[in-house]
C-alpha atoms as a PDB file:
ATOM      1  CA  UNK A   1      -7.212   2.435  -4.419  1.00  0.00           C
ATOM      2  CA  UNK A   2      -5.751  -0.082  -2.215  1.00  0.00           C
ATOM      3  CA  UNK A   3      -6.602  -3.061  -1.885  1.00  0.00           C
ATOM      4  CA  UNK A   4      -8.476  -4.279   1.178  1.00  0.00           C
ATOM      5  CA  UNK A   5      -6.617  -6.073   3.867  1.00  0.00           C
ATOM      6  CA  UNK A   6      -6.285 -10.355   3.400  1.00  0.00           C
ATOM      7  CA  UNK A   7      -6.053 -11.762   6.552  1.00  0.00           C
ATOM      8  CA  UNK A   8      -3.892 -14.609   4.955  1.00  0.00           C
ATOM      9  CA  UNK A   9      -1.218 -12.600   3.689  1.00  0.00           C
ATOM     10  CA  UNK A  10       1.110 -12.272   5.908  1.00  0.00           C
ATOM     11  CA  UNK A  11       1.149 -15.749   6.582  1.00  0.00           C
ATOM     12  CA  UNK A  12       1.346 -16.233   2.738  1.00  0.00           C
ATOM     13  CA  UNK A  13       4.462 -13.645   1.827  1.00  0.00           C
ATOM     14  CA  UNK A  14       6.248 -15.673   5.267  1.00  0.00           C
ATOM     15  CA  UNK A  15       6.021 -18.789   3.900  1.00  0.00           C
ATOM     16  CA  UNK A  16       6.868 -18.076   0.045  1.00  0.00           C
ATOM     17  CA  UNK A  17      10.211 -19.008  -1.302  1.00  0.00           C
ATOM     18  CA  UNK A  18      11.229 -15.886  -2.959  1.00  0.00           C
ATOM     19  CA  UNK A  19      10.126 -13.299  -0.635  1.00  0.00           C
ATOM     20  CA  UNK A  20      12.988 -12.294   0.993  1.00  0.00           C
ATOM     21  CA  UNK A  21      12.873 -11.846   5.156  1.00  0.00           C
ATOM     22  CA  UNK A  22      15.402 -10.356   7.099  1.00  0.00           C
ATOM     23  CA  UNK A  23      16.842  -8.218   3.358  1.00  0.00           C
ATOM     24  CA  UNK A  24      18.977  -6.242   5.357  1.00  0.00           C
ATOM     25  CA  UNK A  25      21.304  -9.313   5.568  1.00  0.00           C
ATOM     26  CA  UNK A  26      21.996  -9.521   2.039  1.00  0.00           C
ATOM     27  CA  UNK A  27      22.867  -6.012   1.910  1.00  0.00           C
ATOM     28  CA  UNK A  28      25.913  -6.156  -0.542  1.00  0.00           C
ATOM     29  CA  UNK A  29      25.333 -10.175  -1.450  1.00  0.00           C
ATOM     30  CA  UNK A  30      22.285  -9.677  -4.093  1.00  0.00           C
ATOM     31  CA  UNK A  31      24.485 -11.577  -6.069  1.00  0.00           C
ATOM     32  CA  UNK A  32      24.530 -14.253  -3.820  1.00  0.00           C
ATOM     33  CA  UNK A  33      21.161 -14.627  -3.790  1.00  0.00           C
ATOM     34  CA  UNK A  34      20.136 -15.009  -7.015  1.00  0.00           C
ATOM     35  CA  UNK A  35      23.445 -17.169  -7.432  1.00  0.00           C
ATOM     36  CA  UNK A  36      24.774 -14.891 -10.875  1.00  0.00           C
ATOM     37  CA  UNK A  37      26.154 -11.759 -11.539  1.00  0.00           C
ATOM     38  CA  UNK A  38      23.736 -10.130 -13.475  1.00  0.00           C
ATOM     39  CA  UNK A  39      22.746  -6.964 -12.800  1.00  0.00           C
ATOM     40  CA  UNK A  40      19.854  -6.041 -10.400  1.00  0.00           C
ATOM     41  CA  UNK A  41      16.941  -3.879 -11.196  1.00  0.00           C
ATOM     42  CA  UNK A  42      14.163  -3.197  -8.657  1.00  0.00           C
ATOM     43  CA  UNK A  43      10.738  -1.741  -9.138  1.00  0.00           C
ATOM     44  CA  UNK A  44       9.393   0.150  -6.163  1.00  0.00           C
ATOM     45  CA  UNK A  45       5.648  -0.186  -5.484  1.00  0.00           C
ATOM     46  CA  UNK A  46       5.049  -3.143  -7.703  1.00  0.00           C
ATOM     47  CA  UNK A  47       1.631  -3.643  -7.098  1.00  0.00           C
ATOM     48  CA  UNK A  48      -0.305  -6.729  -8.502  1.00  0.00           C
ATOM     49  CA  UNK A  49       3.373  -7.447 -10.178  1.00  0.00           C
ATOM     50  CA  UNK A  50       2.397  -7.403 -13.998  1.00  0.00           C
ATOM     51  CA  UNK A  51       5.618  -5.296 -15.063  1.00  0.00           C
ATOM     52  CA  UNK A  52       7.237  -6.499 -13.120  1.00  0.00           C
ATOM     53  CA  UNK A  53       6.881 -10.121 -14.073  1.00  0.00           C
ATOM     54  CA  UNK A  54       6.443  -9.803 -17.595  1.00  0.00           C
ATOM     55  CA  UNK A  55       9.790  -7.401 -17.460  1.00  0.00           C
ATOM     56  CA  UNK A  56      11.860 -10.585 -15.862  1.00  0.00           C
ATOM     57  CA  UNK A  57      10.175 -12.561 -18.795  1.00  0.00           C
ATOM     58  CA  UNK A  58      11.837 -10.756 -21.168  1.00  0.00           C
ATOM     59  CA  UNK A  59      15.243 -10.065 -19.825  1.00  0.00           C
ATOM     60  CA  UNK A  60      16.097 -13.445 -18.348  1.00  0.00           C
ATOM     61  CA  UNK A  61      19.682 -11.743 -18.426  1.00  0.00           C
ATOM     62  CA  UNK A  62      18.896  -8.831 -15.133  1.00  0.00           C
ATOM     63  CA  UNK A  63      18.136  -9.411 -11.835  1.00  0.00           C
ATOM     64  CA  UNK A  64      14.594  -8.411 -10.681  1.00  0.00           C
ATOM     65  CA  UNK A  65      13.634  -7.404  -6.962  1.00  0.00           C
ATOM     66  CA  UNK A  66       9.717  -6.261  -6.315  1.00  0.00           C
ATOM     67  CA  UNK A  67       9.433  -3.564  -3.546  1.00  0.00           C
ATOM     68  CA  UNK A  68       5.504  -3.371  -2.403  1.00  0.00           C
ATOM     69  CA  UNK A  69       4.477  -2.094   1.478  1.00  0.00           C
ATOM     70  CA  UNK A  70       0.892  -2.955   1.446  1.00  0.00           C
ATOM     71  CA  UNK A  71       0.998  -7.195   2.420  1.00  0.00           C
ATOM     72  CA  UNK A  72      -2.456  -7.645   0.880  1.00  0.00           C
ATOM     73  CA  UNK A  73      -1.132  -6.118  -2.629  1.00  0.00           C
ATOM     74  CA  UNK A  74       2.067  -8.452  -2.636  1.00  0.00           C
ATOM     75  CA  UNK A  75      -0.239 -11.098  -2.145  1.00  0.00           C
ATOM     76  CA  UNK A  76      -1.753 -10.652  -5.386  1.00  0.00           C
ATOM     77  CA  UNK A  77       1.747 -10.334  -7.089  1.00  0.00           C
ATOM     78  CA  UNK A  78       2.792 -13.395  -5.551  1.00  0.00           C
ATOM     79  CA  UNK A  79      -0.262 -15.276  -6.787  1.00  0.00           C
ATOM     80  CA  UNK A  80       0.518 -14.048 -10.553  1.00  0.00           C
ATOM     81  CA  UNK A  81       3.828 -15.391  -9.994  1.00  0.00           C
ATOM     82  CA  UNK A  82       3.099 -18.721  -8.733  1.00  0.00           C
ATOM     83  CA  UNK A  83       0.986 -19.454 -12.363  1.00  0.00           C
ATOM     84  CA  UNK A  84       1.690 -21.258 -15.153  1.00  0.00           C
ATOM     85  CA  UNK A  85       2.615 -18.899 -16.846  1.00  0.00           C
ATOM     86  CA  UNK A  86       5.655 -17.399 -14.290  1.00  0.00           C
ATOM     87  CA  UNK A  87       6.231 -20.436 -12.171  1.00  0.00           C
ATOM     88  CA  UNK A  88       9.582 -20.857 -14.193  1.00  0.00           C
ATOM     89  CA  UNK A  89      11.489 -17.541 -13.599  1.00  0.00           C
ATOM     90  CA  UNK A  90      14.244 -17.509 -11.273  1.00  0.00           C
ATOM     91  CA  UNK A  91      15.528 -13.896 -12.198  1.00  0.00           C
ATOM     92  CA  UNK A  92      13.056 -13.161  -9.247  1.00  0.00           C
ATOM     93  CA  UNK A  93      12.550 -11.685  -5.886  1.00  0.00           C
ATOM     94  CA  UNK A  94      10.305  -9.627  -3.338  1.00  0.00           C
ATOM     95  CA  UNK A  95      10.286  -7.421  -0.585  1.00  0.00           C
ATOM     96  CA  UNK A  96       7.900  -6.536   1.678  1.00  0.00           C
ATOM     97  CA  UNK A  97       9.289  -3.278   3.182  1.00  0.00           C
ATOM     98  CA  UNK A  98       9.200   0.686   3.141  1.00  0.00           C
ATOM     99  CA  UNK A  99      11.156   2.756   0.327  1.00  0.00           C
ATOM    100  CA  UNK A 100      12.575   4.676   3.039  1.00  0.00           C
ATOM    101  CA  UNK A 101      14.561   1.667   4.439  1.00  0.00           C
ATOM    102  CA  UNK A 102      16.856   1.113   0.585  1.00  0.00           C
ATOM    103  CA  UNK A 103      19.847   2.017   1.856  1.00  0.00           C
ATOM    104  CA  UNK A 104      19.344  -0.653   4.894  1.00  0.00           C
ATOM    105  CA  UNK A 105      18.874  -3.464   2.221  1.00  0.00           C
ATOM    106  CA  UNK A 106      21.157  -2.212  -0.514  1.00  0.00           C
ATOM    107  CA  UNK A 107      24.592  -1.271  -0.666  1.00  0.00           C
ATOM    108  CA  UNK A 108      26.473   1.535  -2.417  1.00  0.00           C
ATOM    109  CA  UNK A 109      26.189   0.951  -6.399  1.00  0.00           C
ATOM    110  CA  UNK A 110      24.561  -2.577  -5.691  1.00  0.00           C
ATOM    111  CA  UNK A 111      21.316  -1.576  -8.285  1.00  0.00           C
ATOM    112  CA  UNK A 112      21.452  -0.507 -11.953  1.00  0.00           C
ATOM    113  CA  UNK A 113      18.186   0.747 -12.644  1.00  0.00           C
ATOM    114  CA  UNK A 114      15.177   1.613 -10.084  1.00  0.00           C
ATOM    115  CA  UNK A 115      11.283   1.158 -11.885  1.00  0.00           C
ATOM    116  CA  UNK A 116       8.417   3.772 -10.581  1.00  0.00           C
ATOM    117  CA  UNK A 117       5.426   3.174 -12.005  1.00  0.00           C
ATOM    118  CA  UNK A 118       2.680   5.118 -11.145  1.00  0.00           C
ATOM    119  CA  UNK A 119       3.446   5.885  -7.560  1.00  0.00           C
ATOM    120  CA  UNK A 120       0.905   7.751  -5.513  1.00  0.00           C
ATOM    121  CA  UNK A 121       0.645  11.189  -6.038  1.00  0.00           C
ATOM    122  CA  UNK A 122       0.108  12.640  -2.094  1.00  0.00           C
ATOM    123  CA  UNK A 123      -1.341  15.700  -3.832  1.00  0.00           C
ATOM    124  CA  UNK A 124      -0.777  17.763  -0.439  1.00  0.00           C
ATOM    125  CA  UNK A 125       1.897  19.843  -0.501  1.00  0.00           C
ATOM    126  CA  UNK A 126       2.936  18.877   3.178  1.00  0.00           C
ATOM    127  CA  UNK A 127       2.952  15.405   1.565  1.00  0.00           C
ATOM    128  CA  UNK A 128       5.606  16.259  -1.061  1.00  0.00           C
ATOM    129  CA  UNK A 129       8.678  14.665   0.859  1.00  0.00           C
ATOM    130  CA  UNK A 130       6.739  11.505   0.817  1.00  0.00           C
ATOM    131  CA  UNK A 131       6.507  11.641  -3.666  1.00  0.00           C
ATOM    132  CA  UNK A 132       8.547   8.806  -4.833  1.00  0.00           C
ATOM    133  CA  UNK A 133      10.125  11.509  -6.893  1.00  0.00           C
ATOM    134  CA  UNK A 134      11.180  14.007  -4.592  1.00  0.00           C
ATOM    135  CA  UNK A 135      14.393  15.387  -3.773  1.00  0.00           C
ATOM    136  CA  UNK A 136      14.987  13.368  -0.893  1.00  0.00           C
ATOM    137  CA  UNK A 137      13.900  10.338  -2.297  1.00  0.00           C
ATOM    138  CA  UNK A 138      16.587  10.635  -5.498  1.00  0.00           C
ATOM    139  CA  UNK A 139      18.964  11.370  -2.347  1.00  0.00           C
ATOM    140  CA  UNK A 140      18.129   7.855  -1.157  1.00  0.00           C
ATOM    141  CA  UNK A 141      18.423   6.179  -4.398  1.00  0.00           C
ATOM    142  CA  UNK A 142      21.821   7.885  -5.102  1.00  0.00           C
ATOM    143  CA  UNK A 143      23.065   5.551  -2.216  1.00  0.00           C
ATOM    144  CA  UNK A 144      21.990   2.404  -3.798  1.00  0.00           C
ATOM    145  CA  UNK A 145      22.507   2.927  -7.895  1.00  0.00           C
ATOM    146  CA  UNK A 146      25.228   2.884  -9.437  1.00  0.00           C
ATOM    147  CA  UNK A 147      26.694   5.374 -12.044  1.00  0.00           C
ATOM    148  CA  UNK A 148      25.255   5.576 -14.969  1.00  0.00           C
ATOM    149  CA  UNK A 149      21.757   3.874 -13.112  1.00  0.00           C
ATOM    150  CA  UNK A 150      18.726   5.322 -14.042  1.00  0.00           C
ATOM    151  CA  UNK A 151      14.982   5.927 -12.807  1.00  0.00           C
ATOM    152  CA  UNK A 152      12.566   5.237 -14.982  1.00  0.00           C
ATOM    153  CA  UNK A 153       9.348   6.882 -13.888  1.00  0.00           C
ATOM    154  CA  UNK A 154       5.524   6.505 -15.477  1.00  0.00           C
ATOM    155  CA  UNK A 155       2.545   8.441 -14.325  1.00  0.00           C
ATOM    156  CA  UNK A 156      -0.999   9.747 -16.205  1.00  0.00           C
ATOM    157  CA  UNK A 157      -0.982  12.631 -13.425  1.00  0.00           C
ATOM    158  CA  UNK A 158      -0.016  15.452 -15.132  1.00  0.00           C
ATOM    159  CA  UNK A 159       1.237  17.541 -11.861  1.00  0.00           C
ATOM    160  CA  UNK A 160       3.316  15.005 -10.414  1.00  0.00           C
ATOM    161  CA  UNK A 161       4.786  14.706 -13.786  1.00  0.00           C
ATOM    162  CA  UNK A 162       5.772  18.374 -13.399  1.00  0.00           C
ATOM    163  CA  UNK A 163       6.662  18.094  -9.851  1.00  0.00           C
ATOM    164  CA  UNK A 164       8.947  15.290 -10.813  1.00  0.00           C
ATOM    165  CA  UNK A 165      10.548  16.725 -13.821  1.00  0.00           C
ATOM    166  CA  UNK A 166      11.869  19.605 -11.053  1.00  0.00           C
ATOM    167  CA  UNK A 167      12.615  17.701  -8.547  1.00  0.00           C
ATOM    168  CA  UNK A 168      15.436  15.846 -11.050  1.00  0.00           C
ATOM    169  CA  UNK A 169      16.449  19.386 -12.076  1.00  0.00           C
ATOM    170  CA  UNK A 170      17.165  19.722  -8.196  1.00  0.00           C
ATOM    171  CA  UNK A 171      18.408  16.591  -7.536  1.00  0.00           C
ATOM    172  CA  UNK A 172      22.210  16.650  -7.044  1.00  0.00           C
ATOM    173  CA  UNK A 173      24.001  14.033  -8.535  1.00  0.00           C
ATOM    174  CA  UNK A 174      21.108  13.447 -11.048  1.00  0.00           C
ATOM    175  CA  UNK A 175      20.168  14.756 -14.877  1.00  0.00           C
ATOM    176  CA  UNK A 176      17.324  14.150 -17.017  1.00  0.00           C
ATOM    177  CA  UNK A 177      18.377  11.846 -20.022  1.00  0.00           C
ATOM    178  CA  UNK A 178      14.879  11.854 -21.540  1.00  0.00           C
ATOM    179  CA  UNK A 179      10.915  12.482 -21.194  1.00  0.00           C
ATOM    180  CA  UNK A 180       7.580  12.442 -22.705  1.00  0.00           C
ATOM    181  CA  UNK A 181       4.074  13.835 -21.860  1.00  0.00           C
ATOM    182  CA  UNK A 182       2.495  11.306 -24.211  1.00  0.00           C
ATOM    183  CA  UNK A 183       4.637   7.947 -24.239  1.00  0.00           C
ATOM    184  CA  UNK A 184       2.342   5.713 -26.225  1.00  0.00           C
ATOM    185  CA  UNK A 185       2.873   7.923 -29.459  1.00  0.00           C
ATOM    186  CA  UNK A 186       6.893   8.627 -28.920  1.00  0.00           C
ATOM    187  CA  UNK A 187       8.252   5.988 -31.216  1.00  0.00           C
ATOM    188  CA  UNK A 188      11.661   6.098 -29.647  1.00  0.00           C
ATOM    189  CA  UNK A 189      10.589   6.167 -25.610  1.00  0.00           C
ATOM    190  CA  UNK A 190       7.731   3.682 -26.142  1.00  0.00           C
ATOM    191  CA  UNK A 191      10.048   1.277 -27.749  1.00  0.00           C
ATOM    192  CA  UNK A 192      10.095  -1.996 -25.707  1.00  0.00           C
ATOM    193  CA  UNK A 193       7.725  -0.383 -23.316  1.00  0.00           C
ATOM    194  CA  UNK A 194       5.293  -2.922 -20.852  1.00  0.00           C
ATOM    195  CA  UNK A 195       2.451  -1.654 -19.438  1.00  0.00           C
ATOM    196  CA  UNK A 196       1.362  -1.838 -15.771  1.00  0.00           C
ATOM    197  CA  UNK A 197      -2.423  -3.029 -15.200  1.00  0.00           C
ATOM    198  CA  UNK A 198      -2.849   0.755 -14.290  1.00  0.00           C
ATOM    199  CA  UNK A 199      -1.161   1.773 -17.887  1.00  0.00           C
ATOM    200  CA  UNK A 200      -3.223  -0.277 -19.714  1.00  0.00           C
ATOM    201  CA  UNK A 201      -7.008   1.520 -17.491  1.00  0.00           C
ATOM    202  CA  UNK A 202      -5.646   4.739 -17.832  1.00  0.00           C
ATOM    203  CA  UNK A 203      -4.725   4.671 -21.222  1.00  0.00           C
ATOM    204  CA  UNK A 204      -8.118   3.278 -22.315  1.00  0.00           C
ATOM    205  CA  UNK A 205      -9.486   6.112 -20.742  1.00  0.00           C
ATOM    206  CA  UNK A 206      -7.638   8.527 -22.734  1.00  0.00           C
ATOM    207  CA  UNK A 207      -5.358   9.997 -20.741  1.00  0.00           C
ATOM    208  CA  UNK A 208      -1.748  10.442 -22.270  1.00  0.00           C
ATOM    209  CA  UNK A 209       1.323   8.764 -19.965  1.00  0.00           C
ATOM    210  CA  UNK A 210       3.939  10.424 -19.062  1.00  0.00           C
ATOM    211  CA  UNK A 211       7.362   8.745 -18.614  1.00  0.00           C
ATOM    212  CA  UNK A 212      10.593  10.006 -17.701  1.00  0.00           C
ATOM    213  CA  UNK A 213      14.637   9.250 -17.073  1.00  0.00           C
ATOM    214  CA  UNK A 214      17.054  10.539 -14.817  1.00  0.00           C
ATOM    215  CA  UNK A 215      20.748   9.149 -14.642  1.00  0.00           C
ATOM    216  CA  UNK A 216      22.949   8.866 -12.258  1.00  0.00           C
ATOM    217  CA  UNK A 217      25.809  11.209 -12.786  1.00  0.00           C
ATOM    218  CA  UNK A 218      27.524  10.861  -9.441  1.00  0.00           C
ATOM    219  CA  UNK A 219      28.299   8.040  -7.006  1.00  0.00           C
ATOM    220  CA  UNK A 220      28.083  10.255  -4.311  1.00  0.00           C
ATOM    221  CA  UNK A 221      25.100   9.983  -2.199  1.00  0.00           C
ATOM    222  CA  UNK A 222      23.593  13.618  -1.061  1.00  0.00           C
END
């Protein structure tokens, strides 16, 4: 579920230093803003920001760009970050925009690895275009990432796992490097793993997550 709309948000995500306005300016110039070379990694629908956070904690070394649509739910992530404990990172940015705009906001080969954690399902098939992990969506990312980039993709929903694992299959330019229908208990795939808040409710419900990896084997977008 989504979070209910905060009237203050807006005005809150405007006004914050590391939310990025106008992105499709820096379109080629990521660099630039964080004011390094390091490489860039973005997580698409971040959410409350816990991966993503405690992700740039522990590779001060990358680049890290949150992508969330919903205002009201960056609000929350930006709140997490402004704490105590996250006030210091400057590996560190956000985006308030629509997955479908990436190749607006990032140029060819510009990102080295894309996060998708738990992205909503749209269980209707008319709604399968709109899967984070559909065809047309790996066409998008195949713009931005570079070769040899990866998706890393986690999910408890056991039929958009499926979907997904076809839709790589399908994907041209793409290959699966690795997957697992239970993560937590895969030694090698879990290794170094963080959990999202949703991870850590699903999982203490019982229900096995699923992770996968597709590479980028082509620089050519579809």
């Amino acid at each position: 579920m989504r979070l209910r709309n905060i009237p203050r948000a807006r005005e809150v995500i405007q006004a914050h230093k590391d939310v990025v306005r106008e992105a499709e300016k820096q379109k080629g110039c990521w660099q630039e803003v964080f004011g390094n070379t390091a490489p860039l990694h973005i997580e698409i629908g971040m959410g409350k920001g816990r991966f993503l956070l405690q992700t740039a904690t522990e590779h001060p070394e990358i680049n890290h760009i949150g992508i969330e649509r919903y205002s009201s739910v960056l609000l929350r992530a930006i709140e997490k970050y402004d704490t105590p404990q996250f006030k210091d990172l400057v590996n560190v940015r956000f985006l308030c925009m629509d997955a479908h705009d990436l190749e607006t906001i990032f140029a060819p080969g510009e990102v080295e690895r894309i996060y998708l954690n738990f992205s909503d399902p749209w269980p209707k098939a008319r709604h399968a275009q709109r899967r984070l992990t559909s065809v047309p969506f790996f066409g998008r990312y195949g713009k931005i990432i570079r070769r040899g980039g990866r998706v890393e993709f986690k999910t408890d929903n056991q039929a958009l796992f499926d979907f997904s694992l076809e839709q790589v299959e399908e994907a041209p330019g793409w290959a699966l490097s690795a997957y697992t229908r239970d993560l937590h208990k895969d030694t090698a795939m879990n290794r170094g793993n963080v959990m999202t808040e949703y991870e850590e409710k699903f999982s203490a419900q019982g229900n096995p997550i699923c992770k996968l990896i597709a590479v980028r084997t082509s620089e050519d977008g579809i």
